[in-house]
C-alpha atoms as a PDB file:
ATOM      1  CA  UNK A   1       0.000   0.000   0.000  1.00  0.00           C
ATOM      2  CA  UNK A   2       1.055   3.275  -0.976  1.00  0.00           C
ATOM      3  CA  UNK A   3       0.778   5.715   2.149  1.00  0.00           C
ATOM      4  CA  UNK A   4       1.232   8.861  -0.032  1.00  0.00           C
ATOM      5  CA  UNK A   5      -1.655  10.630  -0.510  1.00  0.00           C
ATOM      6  CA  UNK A   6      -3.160  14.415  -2.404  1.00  0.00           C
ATOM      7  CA  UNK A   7      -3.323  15.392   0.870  1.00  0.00           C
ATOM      8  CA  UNK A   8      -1.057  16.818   3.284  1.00  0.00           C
ATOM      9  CA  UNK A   9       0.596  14.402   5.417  1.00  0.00           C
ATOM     10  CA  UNK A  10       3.587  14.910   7.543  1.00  0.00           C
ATOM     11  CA  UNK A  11       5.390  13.929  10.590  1.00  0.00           C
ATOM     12  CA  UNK A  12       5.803  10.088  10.486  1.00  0.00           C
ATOM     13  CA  UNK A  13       6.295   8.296  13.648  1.00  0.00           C
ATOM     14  CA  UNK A  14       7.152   4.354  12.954  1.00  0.00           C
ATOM     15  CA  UNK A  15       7.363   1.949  15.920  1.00  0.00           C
ATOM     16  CA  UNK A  16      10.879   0.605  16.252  1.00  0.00           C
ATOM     17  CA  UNK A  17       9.787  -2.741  15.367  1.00  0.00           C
ATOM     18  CA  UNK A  18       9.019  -1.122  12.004  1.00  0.00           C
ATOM     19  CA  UNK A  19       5.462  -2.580  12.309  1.00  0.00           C
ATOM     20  CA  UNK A  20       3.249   0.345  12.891  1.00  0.00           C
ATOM     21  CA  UNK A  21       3.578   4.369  10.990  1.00  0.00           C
ATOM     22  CA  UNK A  22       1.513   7.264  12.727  1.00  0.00           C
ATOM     23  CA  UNK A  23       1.428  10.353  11.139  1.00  0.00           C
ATOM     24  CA  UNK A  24      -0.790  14.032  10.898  1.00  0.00           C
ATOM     25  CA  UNK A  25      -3.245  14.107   7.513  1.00  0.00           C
ATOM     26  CA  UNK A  26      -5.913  16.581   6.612  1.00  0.00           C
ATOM     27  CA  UNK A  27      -7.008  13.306   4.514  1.00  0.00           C
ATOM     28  CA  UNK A  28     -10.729  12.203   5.346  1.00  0.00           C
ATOM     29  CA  UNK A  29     -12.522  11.238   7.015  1.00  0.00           C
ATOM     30  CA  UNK A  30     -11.349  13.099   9.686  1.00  0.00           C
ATOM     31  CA  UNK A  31     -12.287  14.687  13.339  1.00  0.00           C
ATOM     32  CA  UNK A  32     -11.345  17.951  12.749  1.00  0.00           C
ATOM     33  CA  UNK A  33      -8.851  19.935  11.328  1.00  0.00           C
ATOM     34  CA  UNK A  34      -5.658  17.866  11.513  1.00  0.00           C
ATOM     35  CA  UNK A  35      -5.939  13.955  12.380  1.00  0.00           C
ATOM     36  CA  UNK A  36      -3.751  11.101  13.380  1.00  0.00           C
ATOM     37  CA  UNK A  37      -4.268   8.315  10.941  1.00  0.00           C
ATOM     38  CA  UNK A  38      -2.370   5.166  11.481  1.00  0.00           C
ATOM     39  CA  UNK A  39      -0.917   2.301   9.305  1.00  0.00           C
ATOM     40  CA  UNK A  40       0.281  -1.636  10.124  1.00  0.00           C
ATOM     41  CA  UNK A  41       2.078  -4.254   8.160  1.00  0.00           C
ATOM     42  CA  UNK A  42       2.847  -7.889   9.415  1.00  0.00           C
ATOM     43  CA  UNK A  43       6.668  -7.811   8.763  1.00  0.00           C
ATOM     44  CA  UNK A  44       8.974  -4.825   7.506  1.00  0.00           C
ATOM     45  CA  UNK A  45       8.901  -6.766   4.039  1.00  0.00           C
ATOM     46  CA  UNK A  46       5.264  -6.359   3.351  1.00  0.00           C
ATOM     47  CA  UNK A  47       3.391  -3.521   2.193  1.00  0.00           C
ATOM     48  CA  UNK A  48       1.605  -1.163   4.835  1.00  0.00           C
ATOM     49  CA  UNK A  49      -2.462  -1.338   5.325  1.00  0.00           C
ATOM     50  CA  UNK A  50      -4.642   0.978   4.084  1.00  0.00           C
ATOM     51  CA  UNK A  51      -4.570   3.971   6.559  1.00  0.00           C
ATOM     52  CA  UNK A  52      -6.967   4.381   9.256  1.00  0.00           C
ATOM     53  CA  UNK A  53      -8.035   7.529  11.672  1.00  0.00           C
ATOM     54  CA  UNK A  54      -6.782   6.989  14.944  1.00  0.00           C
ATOM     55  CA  UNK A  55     -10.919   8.493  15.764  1.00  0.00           C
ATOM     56  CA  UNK A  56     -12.154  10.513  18.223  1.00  0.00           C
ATOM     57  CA  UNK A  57     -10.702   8.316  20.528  1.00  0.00           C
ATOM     58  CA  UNK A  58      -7.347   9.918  20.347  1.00  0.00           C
ATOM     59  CA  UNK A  59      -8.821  13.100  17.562  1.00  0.00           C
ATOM     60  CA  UNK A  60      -9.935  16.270  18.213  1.00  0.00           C
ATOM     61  CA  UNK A  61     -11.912  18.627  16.474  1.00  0.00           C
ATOM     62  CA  UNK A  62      -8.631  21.160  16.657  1.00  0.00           C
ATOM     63  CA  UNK A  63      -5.242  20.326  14.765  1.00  0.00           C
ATOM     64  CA  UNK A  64      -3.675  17.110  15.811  1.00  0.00           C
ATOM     65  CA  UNK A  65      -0.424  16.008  14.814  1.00  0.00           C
ATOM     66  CA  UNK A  66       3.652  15.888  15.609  1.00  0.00           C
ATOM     67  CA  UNK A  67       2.986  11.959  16.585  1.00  0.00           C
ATOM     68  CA  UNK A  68       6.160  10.234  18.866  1.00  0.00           C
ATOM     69  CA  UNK A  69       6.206   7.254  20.200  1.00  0.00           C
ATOM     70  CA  UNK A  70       7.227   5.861  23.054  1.00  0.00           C
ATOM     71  CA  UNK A  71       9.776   2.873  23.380  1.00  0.00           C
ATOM     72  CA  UNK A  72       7.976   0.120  24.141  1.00  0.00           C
ATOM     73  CA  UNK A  73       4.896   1.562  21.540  1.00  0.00           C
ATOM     74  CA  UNK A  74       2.566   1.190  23.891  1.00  0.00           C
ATOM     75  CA  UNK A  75       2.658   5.520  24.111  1.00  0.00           C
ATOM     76  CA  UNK A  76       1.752   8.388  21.532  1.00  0.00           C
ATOM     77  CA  UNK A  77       2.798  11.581  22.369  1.00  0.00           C
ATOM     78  CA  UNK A  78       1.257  14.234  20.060  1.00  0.00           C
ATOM     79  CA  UNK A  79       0.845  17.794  19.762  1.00  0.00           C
ATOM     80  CA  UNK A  80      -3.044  19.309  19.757  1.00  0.00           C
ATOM     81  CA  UNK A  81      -4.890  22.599  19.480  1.00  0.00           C
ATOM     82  CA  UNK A  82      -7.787  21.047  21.019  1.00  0.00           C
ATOM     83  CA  UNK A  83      -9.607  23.577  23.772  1.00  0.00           C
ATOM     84  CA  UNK A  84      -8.759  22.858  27.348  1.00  0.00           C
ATOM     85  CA  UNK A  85      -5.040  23.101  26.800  1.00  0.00           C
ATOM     86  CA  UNK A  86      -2.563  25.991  28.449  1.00  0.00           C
ATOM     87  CA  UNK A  87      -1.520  27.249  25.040  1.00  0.00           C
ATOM     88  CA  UNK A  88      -2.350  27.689  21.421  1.00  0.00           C
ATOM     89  CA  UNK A  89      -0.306  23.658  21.179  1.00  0.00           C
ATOM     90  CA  UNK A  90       0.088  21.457  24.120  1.00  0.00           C
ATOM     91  CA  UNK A  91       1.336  17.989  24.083  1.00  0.00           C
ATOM     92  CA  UNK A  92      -0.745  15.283  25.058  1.00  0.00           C
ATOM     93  CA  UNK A  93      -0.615  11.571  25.362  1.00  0.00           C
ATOM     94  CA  UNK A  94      -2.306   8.438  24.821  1.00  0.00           C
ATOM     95  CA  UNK A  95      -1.714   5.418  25.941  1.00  0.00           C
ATOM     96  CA  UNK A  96      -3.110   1.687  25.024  1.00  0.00           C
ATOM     97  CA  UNK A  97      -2.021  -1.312  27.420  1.00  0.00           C
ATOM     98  CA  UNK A  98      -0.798  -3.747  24.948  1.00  0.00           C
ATOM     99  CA  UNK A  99       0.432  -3.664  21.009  1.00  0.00           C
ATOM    100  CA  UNK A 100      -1.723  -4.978  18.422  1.00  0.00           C
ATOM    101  CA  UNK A 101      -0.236  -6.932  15.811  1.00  0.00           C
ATOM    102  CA  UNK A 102      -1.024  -6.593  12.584  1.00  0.00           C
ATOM    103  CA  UNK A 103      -3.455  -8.545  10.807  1.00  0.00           C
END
């Protein structure tokens, strides 16, 4: 799968294990003005998965993007416009208990 796109995407974060790409796209369908999409791939020798929206879960109706993360993957770091924060950006973070391998 080809993870270019007409849109605007930027920012890449890849999981050291090579399995898993996050990334900032104004590609739909999307949350708001700036989303997280995410992509997977069994092995680092076959193609990635179509892209998915990382949702609402993790979305905001604001700009969302910068994606890091952590180590062990099981943390994304990301930078947000979303209202509630102390600034115009603020870093936030989200964290799942486990890695999901890819299908």
């Amino acid at each position: 799968m080809e993870l270019s796109s007409a849109k605007t995407d930027f920012g890449p974060a890849i999981r050291r294990d090579g399995l898993e790409i996050i990334w900032g796209t104004f590609r739909p369908p999307s949350v708001g003005n700036m989303d997280l999409s995410v992509s997977t791939r069994p092995s680092t020798s076959d193609p990635w998965s179509t892209p998915i929206s990382l949702g609402p879960v993790v979305n905001s109706v604001g700009a969302d993007n910068r994606p890091a993360l952590s180590f062990d993957g099981t943390e994304l770091y990301f930078q947000s416009t979303r209202s509630g924060g102390f600034g115009a950006q603020d870093l936030y973070v989200s964290r799942r208990t486990k890695l999901k391998q890819p299908d």
